[in-house]
N, C-alpha and C. Protein backbone atom coordinates (compact mmCIF):
# COMPACT_ATOMS: atom_id res chain seq x y z
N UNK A 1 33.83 40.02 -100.17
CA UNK A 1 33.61 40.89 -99.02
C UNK A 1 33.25 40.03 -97.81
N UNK A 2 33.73 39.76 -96.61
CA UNK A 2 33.50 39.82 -95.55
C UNK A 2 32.30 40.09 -94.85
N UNK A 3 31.14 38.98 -94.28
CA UNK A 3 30.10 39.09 -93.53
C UNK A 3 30.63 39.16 -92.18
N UNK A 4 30.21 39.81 -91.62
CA UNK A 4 30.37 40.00 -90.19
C UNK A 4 28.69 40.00 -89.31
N UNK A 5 28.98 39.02 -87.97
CA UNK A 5 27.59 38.38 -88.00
C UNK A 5 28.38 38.72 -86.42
N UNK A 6 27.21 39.49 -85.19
CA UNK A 6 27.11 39.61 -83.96
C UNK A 6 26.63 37.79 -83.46
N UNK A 7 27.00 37.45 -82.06
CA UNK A 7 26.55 36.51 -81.84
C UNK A 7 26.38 36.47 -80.02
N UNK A 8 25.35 36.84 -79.52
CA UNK A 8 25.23 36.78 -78.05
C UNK A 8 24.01 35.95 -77.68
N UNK A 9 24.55 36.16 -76.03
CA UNK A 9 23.19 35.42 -75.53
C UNK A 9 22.88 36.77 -74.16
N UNK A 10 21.48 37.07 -74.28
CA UNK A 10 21.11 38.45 -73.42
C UNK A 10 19.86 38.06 -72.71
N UNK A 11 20.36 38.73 -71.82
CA UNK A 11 18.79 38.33 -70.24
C UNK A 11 18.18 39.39 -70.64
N UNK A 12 16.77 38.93 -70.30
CA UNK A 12 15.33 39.95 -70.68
C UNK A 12 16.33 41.68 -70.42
N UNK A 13 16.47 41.78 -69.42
CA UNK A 13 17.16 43.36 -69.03
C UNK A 13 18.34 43.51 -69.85
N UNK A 14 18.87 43.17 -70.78
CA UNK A 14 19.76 43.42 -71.59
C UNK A 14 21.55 43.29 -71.16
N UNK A 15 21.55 42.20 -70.20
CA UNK A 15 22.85 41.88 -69.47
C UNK A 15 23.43 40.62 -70.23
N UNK A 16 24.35 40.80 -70.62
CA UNK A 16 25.30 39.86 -70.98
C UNK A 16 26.42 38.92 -70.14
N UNK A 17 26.77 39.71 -69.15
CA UNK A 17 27.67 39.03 -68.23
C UNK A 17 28.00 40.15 -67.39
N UNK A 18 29.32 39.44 -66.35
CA UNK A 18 29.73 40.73 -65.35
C UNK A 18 31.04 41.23 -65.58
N UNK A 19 31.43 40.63 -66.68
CA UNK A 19 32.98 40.99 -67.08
C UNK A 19 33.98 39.80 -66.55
N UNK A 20 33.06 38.46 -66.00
CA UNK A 20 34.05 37.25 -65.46
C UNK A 20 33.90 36.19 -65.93
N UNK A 21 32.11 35.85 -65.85
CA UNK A 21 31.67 35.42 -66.07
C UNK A 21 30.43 35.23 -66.68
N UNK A 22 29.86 34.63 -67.66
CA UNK A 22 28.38 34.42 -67.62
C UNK A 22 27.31 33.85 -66.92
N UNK A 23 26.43 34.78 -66.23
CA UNK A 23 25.62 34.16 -64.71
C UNK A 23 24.63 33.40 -64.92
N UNK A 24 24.95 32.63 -66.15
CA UNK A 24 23.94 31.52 -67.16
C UNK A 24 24.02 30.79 -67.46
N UNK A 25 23.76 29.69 -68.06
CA UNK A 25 24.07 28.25 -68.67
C UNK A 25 22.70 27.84 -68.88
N UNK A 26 22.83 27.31 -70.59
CA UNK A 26 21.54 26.85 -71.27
C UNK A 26 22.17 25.59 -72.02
N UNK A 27 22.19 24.33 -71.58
CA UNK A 27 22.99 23.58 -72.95
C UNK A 27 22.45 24.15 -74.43
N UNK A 28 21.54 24.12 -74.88
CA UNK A 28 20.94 24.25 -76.21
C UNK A 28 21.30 25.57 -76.69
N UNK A 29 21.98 26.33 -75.72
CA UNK A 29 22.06 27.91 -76.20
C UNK A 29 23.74 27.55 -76.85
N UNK A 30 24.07 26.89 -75.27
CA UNK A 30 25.99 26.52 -75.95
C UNK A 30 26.15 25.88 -76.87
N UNK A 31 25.36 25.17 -77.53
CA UNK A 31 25.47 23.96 -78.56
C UNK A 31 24.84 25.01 -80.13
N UNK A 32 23.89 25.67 -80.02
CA UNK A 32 23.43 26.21 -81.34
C UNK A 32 24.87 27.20 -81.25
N UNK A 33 25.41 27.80 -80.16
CA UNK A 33 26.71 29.00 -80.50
C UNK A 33 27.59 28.58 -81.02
N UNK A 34 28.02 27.29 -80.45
CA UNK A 34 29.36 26.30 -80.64
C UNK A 34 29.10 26.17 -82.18
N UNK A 35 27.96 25.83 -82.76
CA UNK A 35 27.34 24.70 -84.12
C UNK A 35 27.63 26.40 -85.17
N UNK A 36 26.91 27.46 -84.67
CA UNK A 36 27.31 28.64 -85.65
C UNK A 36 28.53 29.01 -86.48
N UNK A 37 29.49 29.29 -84.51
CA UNK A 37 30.39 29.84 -84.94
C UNK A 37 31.58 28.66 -85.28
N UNK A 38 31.42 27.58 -85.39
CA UNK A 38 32.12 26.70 -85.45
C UNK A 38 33.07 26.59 -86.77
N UNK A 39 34.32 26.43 -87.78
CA UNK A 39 35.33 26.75 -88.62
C UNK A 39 34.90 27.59 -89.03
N UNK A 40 35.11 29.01 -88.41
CA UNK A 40 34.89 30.58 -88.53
C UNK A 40 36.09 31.20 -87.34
N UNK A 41 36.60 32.31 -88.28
CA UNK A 41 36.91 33.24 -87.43
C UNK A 41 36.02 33.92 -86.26
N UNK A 42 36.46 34.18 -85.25
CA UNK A 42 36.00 34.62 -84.06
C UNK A 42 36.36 36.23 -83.66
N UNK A 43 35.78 37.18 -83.78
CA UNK A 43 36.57 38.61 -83.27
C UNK A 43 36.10 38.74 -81.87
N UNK A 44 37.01 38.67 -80.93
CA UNK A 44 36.90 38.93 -79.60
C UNK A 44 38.10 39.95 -79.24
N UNK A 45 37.34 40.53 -77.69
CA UNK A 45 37.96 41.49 -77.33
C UNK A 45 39.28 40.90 -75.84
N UNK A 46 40.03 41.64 -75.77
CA UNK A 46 41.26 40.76 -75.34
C UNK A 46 40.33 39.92 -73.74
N UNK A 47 39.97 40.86 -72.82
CA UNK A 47 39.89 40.35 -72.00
C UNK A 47 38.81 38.87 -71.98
N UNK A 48 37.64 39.28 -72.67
CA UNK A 48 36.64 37.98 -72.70
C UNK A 48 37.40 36.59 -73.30
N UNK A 49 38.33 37.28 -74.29
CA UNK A 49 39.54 35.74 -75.22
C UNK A 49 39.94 35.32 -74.05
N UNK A 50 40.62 36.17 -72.88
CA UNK A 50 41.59 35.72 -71.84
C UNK A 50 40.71 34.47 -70.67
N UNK A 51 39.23 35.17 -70.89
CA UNK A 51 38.44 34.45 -69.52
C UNK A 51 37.64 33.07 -70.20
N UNK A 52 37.90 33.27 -71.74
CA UNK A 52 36.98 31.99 -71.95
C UNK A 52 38.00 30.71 -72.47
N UNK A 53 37.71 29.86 -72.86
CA UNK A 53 38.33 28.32 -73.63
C UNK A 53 38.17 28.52 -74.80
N UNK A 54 38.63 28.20 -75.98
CA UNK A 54 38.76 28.30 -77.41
C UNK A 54 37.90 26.96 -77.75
N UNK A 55 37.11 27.50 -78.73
CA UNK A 55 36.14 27.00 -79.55
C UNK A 55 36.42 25.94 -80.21
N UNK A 56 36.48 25.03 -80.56
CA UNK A 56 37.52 24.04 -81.77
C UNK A 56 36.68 24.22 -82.59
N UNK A 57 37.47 24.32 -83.85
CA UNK A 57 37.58 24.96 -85.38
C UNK A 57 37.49 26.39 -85.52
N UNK A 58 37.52 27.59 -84.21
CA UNK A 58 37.81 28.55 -84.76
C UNK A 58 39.13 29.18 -84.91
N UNK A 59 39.47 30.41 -85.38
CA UNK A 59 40.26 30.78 -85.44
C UNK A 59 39.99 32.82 -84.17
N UNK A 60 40.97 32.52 -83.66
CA UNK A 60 40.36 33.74 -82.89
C UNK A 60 40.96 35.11 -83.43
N UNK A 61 40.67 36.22 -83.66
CA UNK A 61 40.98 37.41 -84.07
C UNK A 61 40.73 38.40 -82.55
N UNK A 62 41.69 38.57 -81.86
CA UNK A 62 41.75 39.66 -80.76
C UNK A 62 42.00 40.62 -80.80
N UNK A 63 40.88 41.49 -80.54
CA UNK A 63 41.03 42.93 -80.39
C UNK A 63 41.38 43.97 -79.09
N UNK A 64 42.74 44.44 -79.23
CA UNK A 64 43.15 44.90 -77.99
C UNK A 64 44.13 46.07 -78.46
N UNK A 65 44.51 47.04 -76.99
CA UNK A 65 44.94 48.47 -77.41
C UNK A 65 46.14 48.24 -78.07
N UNK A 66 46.78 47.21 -77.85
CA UNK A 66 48.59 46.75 -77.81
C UNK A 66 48.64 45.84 -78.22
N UNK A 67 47.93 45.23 -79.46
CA UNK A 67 48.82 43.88 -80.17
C UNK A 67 49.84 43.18 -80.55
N UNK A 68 51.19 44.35 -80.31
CA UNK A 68 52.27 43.90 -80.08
C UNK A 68 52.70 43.27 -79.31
N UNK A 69 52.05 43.41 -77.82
CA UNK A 69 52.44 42.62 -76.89
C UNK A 69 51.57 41.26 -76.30
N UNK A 70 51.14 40.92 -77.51
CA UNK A 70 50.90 39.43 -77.13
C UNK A 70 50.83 38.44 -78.30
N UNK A 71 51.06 37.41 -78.11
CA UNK A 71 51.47 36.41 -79.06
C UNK A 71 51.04 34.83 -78.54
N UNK A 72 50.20 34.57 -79.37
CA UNK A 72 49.33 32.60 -78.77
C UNK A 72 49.09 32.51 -80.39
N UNK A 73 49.94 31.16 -80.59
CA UNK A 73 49.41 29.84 -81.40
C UNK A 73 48.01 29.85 -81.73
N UNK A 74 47.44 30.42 -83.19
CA UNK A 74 46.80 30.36 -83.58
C UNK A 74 45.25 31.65 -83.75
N UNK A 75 45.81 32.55 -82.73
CA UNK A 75 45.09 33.47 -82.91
C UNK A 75 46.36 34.76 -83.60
N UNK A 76 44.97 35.90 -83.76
CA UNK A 76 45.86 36.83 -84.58
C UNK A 76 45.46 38.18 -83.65
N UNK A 77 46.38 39.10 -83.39
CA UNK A 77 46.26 40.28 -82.20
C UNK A 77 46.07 41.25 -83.39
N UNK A 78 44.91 42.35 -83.06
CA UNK A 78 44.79 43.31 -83.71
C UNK A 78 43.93 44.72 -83.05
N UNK A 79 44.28 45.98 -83.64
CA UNK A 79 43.36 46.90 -82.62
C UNK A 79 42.89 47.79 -83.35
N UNK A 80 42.52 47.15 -84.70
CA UNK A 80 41.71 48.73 -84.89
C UNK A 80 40.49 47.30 -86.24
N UNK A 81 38.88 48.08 -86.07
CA UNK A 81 37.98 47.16 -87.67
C UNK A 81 38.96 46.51 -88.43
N UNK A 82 39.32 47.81 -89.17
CA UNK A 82 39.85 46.94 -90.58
C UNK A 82 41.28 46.16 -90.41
N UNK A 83 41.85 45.86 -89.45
CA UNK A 83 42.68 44.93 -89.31
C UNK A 83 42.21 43.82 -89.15
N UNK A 84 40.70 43.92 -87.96
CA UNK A 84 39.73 42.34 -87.65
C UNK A 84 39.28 42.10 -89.16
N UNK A 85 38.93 42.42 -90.02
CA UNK A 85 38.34 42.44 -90.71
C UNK A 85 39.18 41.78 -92.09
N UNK A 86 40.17 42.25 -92.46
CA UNK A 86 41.47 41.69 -92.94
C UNK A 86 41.71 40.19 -92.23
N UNK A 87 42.09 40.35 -91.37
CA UNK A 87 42.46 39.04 -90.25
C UNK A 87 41.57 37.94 -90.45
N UNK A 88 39.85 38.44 -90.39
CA UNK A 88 38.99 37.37 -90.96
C UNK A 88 38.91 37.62 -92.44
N UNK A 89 39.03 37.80 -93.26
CA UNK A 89 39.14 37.65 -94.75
C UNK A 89 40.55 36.75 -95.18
N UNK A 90 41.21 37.16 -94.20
CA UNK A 90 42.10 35.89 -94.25
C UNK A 90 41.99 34.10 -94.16
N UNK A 91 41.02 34.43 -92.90
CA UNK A 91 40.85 32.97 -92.88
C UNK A 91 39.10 31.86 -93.93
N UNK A 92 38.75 33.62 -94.17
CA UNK A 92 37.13 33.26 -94.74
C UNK A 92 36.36 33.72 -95.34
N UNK A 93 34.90 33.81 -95.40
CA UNK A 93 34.08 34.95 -96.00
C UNK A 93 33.23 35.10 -94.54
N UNK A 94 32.98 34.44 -93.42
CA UNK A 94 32.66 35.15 -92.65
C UNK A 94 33.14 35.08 -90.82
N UNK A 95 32.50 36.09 -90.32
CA UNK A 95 33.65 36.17 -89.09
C UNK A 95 32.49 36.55 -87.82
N UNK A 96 32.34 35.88 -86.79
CA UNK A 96 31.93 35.69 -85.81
C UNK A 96 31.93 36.89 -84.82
N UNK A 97 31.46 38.04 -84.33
CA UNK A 97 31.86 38.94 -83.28
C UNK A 97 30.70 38.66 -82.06
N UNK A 98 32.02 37.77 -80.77
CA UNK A 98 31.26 37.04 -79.28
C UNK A 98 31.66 38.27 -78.39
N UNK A 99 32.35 39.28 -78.64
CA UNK A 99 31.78 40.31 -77.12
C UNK A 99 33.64 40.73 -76.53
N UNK A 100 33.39 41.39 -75.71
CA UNK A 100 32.32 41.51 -74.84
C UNK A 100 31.90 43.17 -75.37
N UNK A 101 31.35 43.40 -74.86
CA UNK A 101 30.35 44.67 -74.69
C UNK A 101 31.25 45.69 -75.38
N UNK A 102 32.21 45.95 -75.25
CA UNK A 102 32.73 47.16 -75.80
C UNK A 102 33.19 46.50 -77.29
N UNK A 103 33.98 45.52 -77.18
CA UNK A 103 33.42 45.00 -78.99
C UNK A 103 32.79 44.69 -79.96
N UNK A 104 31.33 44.24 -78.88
CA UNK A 104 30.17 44.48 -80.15
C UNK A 104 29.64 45.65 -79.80
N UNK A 105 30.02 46.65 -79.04
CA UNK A 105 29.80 48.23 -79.78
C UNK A 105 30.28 49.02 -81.10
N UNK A 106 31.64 48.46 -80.75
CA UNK A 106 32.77 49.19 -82.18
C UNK A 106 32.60 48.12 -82.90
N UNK A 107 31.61 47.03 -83.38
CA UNK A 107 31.59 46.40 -85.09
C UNK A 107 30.09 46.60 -85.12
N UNK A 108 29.13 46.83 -84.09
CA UNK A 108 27.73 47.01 -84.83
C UNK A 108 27.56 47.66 -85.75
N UNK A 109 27.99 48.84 -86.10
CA UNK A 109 27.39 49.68 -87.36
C UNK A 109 28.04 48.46 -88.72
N UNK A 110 29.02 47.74 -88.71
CA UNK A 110 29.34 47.32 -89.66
C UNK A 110 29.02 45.85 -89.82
N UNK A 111 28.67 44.93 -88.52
CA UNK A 111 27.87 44.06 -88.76
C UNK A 111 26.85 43.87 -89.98
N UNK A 112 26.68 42.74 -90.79
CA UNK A 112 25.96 42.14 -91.28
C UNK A 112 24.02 41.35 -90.66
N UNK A 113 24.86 40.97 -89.52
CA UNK A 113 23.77 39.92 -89.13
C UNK A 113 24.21 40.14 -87.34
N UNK A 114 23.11 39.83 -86.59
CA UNK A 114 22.85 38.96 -84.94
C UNK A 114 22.18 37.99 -84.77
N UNK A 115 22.86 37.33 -84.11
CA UNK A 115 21.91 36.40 -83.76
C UNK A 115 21.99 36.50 -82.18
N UNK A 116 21.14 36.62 -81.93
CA UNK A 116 20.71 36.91 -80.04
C UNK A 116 19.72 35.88 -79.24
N UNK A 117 20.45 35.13 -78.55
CA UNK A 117 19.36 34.27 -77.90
C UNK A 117 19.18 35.00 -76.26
N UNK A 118 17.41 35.15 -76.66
CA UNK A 118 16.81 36.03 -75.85
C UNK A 118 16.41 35.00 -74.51
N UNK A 119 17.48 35.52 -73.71
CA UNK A 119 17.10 34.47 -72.12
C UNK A 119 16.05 34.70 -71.44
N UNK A 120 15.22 33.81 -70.68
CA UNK A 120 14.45 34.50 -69.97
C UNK A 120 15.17 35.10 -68.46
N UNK A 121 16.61 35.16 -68.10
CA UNK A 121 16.69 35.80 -67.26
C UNK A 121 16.31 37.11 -67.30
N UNK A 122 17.00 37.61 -65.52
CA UNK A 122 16.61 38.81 -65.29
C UNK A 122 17.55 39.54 -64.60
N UNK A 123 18.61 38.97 -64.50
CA UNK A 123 19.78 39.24 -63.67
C UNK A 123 19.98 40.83 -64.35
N UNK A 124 20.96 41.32 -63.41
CA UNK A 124 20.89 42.87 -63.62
C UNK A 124 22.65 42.66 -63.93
N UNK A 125 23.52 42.98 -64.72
CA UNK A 125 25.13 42.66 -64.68
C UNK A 125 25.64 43.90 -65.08
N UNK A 126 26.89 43.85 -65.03
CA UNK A 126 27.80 45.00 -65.78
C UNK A 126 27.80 45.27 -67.40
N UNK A 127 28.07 44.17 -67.99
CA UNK A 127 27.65 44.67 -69.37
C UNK A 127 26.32 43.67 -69.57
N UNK A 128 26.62 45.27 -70.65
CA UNK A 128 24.92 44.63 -71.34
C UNK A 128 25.09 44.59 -72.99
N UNK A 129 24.15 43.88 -73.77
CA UNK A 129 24.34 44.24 -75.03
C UNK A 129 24.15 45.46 -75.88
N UNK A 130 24.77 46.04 -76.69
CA UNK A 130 24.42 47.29 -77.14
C UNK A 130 22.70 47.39 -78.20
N UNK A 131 22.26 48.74 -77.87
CA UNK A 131 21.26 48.46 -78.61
C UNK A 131 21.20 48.30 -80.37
N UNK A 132 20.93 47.80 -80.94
CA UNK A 132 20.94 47.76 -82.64
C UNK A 132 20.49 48.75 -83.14
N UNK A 133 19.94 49.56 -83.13
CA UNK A 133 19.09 50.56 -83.73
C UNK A 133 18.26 50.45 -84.62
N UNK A 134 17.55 51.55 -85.49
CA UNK A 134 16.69 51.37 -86.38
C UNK A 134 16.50 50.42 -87.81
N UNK A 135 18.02 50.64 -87.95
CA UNK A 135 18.33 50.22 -89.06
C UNK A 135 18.52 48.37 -89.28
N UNK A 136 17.95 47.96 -87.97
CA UNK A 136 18.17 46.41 -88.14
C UNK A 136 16.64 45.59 -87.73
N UNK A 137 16.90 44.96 -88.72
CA UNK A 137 15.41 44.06 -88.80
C UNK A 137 15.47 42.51 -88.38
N UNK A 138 14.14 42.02 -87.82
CA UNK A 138 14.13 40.64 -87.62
C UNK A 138 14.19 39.67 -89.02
N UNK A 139 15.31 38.95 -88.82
CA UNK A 139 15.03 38.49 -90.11
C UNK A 139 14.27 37.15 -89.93
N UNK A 140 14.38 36.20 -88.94
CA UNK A 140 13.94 35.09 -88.43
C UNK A 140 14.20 34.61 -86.91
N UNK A 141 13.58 34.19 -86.47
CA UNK A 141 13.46 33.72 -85.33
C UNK A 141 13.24 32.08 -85.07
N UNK A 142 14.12 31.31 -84.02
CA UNK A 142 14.66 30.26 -84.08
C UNK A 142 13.77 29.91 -82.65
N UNK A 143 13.16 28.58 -82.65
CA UNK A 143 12.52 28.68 -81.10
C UNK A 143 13.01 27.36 -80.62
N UNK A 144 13.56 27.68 -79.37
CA UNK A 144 13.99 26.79 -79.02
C UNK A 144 13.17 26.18 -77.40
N UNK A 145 13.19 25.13 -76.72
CA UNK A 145 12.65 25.40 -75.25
C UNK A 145 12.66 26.28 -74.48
N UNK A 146 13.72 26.78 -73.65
CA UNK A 146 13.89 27.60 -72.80
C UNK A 146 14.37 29.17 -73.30
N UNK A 147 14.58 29.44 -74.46
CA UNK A 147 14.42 30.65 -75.15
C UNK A 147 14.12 30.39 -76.75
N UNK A 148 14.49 31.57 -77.34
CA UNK A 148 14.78 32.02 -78.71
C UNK A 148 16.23 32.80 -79.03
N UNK A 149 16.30 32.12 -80.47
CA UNK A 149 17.39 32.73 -81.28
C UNK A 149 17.06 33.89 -82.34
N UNK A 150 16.72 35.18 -82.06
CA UNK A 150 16.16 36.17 -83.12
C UNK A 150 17.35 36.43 -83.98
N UNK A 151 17.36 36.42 -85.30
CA UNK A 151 18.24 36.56 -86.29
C UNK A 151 18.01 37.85 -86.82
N UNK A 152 18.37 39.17 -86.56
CA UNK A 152 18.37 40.00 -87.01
C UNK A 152 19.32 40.79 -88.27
N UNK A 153 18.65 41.49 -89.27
CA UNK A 153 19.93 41.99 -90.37
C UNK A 153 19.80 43.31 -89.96
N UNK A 154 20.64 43.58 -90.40
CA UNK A 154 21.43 45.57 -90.73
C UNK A 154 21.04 45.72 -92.21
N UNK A 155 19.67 46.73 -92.03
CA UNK A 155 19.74 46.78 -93.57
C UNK A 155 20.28 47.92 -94.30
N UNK A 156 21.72 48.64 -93.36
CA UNK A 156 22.41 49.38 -93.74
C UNK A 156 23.58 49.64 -92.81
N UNK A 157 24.36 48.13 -93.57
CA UNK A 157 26.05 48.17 -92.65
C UNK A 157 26.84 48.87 -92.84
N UNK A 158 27.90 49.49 -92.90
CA UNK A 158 28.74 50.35 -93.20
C UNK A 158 30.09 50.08 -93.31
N UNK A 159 30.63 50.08 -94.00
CA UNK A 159 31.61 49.83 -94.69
C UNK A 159 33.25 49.44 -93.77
N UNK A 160 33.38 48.54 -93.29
CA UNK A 160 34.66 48.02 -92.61
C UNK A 160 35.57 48.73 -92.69
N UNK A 161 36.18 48.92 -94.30
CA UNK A 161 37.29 49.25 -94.71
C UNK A 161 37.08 50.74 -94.68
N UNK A 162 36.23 51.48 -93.89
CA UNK A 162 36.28 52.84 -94.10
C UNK A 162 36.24 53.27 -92.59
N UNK A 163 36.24 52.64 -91.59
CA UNK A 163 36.44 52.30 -90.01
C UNK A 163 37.46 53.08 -89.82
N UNK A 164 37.66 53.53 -88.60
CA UNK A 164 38.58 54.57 -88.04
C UNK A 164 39.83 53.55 -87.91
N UNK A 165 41.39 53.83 -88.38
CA UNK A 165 41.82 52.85 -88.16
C UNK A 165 42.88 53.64 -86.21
């Protein structure tokens, strides 16, 4: 079975970016993300795949309305869970979900794990991270200088393969 593990970085107010860019930069934040998600599948959503650089050693899994109409060397186009989910079971046992906002909405309930490094910004942006709800616990916390990495579990994920396709 397939772990599926959230992976962001969020300003105190719960902003992730503006949909262009990230209005942040931490080396130690890019280097523990890079070191995580590193020979792992990646589930990203089309536009954030389009605005960022590819990771070396991942494999990217894109989630978008129309996967037919796009095609890049080495990633795999898909639009509904259990295709991402397939797609990373293909390449592994676990699979990376970096954003943006409307994609780690539609895999939180089925997430495994987050890891969230809590910025001390304060910037106010367009997206923000979704909230986790009740059902997810701290499992450990990572301290680093200029923030933390809280490792949170789902101690009741829900089932991938039963996802709306």
């Amino acid at each position: 079975m397939v772990e599926l593990r959230l992976i962001a970085g969020v300003a105190r107010t719960g902003a992730i970016g503006d949909g262009e860019t990230i209005p942040w930069h931490y080396d130690a934040d890019e280097r523990q993300y890079k070191d995580r998600v590193a020979d792992n599948p990646v589930v990203v959503g089309r536009k954030t795949h389009e605005g960022m650089s590819r990771i070396r050693g991942t494999h990217p899994v894109v989630v978008t309305g129309s996967p037919g109409e796009y095609d890049e060397d080495g990633a795999t186009f898909v639009s509904t869970v259990p295709a991402a989910v397939d797609a990373v079971a293909a390449e592994g046992e676990v699979g990376y979900v970096i954003g943006g906002q409307s994609i780690y909405a539609m895999f939180l309930p089925y997430a495994d794990r987050a890891y969230v490094s809590e910025l001390p910004e304060r910037q106010v942006a367009s997206r923000v991270f979704p909230y986790l709800g009740t059902n997810w616990s701290v499992a450990d916390r990572h301290e680093y200088d200029e923030f933390d990495v809280i490792e949170y579990e789902n101690d009741d994920p829900l089932d991938p393969a039963k996802a709306p396709a």
